[in-house]
C-alpha atoms as a PDB file:
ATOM      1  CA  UNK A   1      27.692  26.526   2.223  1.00  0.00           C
ATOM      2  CA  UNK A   2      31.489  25.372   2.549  1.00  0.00           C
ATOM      3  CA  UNK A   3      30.840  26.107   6.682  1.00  0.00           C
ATOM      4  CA  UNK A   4      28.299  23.626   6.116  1.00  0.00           C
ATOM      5  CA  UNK A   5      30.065  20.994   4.541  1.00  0.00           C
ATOM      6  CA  UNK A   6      32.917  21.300   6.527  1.00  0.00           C
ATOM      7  CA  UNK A   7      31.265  21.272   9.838  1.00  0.00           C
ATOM      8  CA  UNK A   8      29.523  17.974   8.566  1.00  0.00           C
ATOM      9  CA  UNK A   9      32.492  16.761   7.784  1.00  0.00           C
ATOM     10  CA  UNK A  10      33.340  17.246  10.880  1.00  0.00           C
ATOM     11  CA  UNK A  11      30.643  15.838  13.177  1.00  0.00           C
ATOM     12  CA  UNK A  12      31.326  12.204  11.180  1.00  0.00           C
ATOM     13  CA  UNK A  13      34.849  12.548  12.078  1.00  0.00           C
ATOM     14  CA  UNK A  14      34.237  12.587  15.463  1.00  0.00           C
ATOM     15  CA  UNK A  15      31.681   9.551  15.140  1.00  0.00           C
ATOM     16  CA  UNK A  16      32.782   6.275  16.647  1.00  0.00           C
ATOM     17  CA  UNK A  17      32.949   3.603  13.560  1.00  0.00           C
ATOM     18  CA  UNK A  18      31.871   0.845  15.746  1.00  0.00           C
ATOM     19  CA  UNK A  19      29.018   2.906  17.145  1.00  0.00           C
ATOM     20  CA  UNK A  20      28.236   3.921  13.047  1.00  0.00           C
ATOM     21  CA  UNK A  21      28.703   0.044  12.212  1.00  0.00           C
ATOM     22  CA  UNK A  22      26.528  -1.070  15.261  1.00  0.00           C
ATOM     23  CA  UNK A  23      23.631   1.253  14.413  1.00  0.00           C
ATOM     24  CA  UNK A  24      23.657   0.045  10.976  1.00  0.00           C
ATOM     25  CA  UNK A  25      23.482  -3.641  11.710  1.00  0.00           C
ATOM     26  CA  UNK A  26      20.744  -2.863  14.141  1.00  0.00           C
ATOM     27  CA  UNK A  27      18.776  -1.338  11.015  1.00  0.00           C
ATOM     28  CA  UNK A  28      19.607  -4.019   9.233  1.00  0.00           C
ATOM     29  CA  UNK A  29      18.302  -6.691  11.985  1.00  0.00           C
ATOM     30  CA  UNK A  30      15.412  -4.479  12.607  1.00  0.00           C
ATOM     31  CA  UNK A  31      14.372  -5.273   8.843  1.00  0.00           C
ATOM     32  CA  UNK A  32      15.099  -9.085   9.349  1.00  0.00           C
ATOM     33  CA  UNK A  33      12.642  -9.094  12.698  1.00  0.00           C
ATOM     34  CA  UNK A  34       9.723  -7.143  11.567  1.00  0.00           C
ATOM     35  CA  UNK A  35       8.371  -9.872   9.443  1.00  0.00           C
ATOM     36  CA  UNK A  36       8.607 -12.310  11.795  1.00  0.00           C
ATOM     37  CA  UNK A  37       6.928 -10.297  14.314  1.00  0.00           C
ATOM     38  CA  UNK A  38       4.334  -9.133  12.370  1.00  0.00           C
ATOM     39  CA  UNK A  39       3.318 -13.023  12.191  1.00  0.00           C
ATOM     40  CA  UNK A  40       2.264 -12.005  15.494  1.00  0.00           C
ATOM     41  CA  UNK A  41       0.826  -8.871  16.384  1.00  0.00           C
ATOM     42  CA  UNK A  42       0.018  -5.728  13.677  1.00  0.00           C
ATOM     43  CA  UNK A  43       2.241  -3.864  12.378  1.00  0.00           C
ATOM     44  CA  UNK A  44       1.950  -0.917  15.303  1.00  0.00           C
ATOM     45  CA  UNK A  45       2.765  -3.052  17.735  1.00  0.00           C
ATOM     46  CA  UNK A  46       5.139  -4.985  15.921  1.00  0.00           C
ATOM     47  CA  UNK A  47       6.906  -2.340  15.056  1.00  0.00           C
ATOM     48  CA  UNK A  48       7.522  -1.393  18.871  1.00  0.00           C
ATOM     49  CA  UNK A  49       8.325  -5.030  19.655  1.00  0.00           C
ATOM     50  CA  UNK A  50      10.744  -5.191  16.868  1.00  0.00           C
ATOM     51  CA  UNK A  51      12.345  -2.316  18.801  1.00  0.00           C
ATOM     52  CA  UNK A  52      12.869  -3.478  21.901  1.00  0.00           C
ATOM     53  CA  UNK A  53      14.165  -7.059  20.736  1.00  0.00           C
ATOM     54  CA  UNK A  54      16.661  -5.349  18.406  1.00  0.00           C
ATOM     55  CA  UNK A  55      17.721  -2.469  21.245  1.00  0.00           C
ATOM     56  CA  UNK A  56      18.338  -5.913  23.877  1.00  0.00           C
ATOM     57  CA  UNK A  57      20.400  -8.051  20.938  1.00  0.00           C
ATOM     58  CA  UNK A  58      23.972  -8.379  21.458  1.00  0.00           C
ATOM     59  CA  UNK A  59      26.215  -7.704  19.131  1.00  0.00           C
ATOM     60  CA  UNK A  60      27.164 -11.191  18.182  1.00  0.00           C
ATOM     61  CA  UNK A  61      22.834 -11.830  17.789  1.00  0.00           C
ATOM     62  CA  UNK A  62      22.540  -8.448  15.764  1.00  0.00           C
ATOM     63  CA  UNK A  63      25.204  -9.664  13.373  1.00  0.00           C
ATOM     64  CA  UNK A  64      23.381 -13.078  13.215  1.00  0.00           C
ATOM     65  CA  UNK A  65      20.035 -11.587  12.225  1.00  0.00           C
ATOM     66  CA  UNK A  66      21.185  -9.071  10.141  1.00  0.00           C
ATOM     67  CA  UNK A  67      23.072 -11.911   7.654  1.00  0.00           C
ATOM     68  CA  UNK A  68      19.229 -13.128   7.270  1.00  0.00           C
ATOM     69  CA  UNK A  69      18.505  -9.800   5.121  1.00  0.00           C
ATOM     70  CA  UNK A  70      16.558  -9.889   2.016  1.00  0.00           C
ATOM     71  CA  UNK A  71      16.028 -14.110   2.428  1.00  0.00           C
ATOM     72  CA  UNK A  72      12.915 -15.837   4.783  1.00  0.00           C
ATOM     73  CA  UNK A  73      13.874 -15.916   8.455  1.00  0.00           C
ATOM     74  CA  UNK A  74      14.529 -19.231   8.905  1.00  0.00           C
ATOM     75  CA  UNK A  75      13.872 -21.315  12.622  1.00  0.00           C
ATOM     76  CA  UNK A  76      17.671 -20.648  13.528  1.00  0.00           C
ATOM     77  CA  UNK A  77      16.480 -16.984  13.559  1.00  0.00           C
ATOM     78  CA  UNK A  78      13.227 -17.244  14.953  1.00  0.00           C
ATOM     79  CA  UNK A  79      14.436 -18.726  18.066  1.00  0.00           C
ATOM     80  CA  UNK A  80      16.813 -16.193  17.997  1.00  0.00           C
ATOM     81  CA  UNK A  81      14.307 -13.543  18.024  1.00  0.00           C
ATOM     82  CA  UNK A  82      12.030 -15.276  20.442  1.00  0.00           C
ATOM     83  CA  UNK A  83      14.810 -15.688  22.987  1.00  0.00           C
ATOM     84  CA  UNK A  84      15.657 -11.891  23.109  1.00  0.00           C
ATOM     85  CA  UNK A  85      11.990 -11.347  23.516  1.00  0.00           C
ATOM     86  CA  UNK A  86      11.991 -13.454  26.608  1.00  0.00           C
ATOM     87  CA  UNK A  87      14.629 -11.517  28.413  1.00  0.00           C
ATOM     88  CA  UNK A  88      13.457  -9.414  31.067  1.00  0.00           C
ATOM     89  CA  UNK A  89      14.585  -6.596  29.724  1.00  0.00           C
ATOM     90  CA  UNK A  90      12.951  -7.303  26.883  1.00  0.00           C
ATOM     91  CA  UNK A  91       9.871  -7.537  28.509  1.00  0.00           C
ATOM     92  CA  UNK A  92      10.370  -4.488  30.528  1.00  0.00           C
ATOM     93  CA  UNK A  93      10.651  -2.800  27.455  1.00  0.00           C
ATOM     94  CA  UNK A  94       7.751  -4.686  25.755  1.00  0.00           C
ATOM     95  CA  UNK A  95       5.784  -2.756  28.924  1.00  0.00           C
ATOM     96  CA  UNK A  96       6.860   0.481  28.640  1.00  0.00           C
ATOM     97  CA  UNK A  97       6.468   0.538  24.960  1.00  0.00           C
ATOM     98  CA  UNK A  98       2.242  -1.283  25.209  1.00  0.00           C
ATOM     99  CA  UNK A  99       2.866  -4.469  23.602  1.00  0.00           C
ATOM    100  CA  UNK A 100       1.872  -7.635  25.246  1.00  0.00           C
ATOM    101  CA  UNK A 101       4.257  -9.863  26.258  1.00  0.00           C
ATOM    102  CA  UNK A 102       5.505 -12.799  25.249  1.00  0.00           C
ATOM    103  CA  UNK A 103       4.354 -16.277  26.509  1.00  0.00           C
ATOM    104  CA  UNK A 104       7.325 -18.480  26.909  1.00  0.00           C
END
């Protein structure tokens, strides 16, 4: 058991905080998209969609929609989330993943 808890111990020492803190605010955004998505397209498929858009956000955009947590998404944030979906790589990913795309 102490092997156990050391070797955890471990394997988050070696973890990159920014990595940790950029997985977490992706999370976080991920729970801020879904809704709006879901306005959209069931929840299977949004759920994919909200994927992609969150895997192609920038930093700077993840930190945006994540401060929208636990309130409405508001139109600031919408076209936030609309505009990632209508990168190509967004799209690409919308593909690959069976969700239709988005209209622009």
């Amino acid at each position: 058991m102490r092997g156990m808890v050391l070797a955890s111990v471990l394997v988050l020492a070696a973890c990159d905080p920014n990595q940790v803190a950029d997985q977490a605010g992706r999370r976080i955004a991920a729970s801020v998209v879904l809704p709006v998505v879901q306005l959209d397209m069931p929840t299977p498929l949004a759920q994919r969609a909200t994927d992609c858009i969150v895997r192609n956000a920038t930093a700077a955009e993840v930190q945006a929609l994540a401060r929208d947590v636990a309130v409405v998404a508001g139109s600031s944030t919408k076209a936030t989330i609309r505009g990632i979906a209508l990168r190509p790589e967004a799209a690409a990913c919308f593909a690959a993943s069976g969700v239709p795309p988005v209209r622009p």
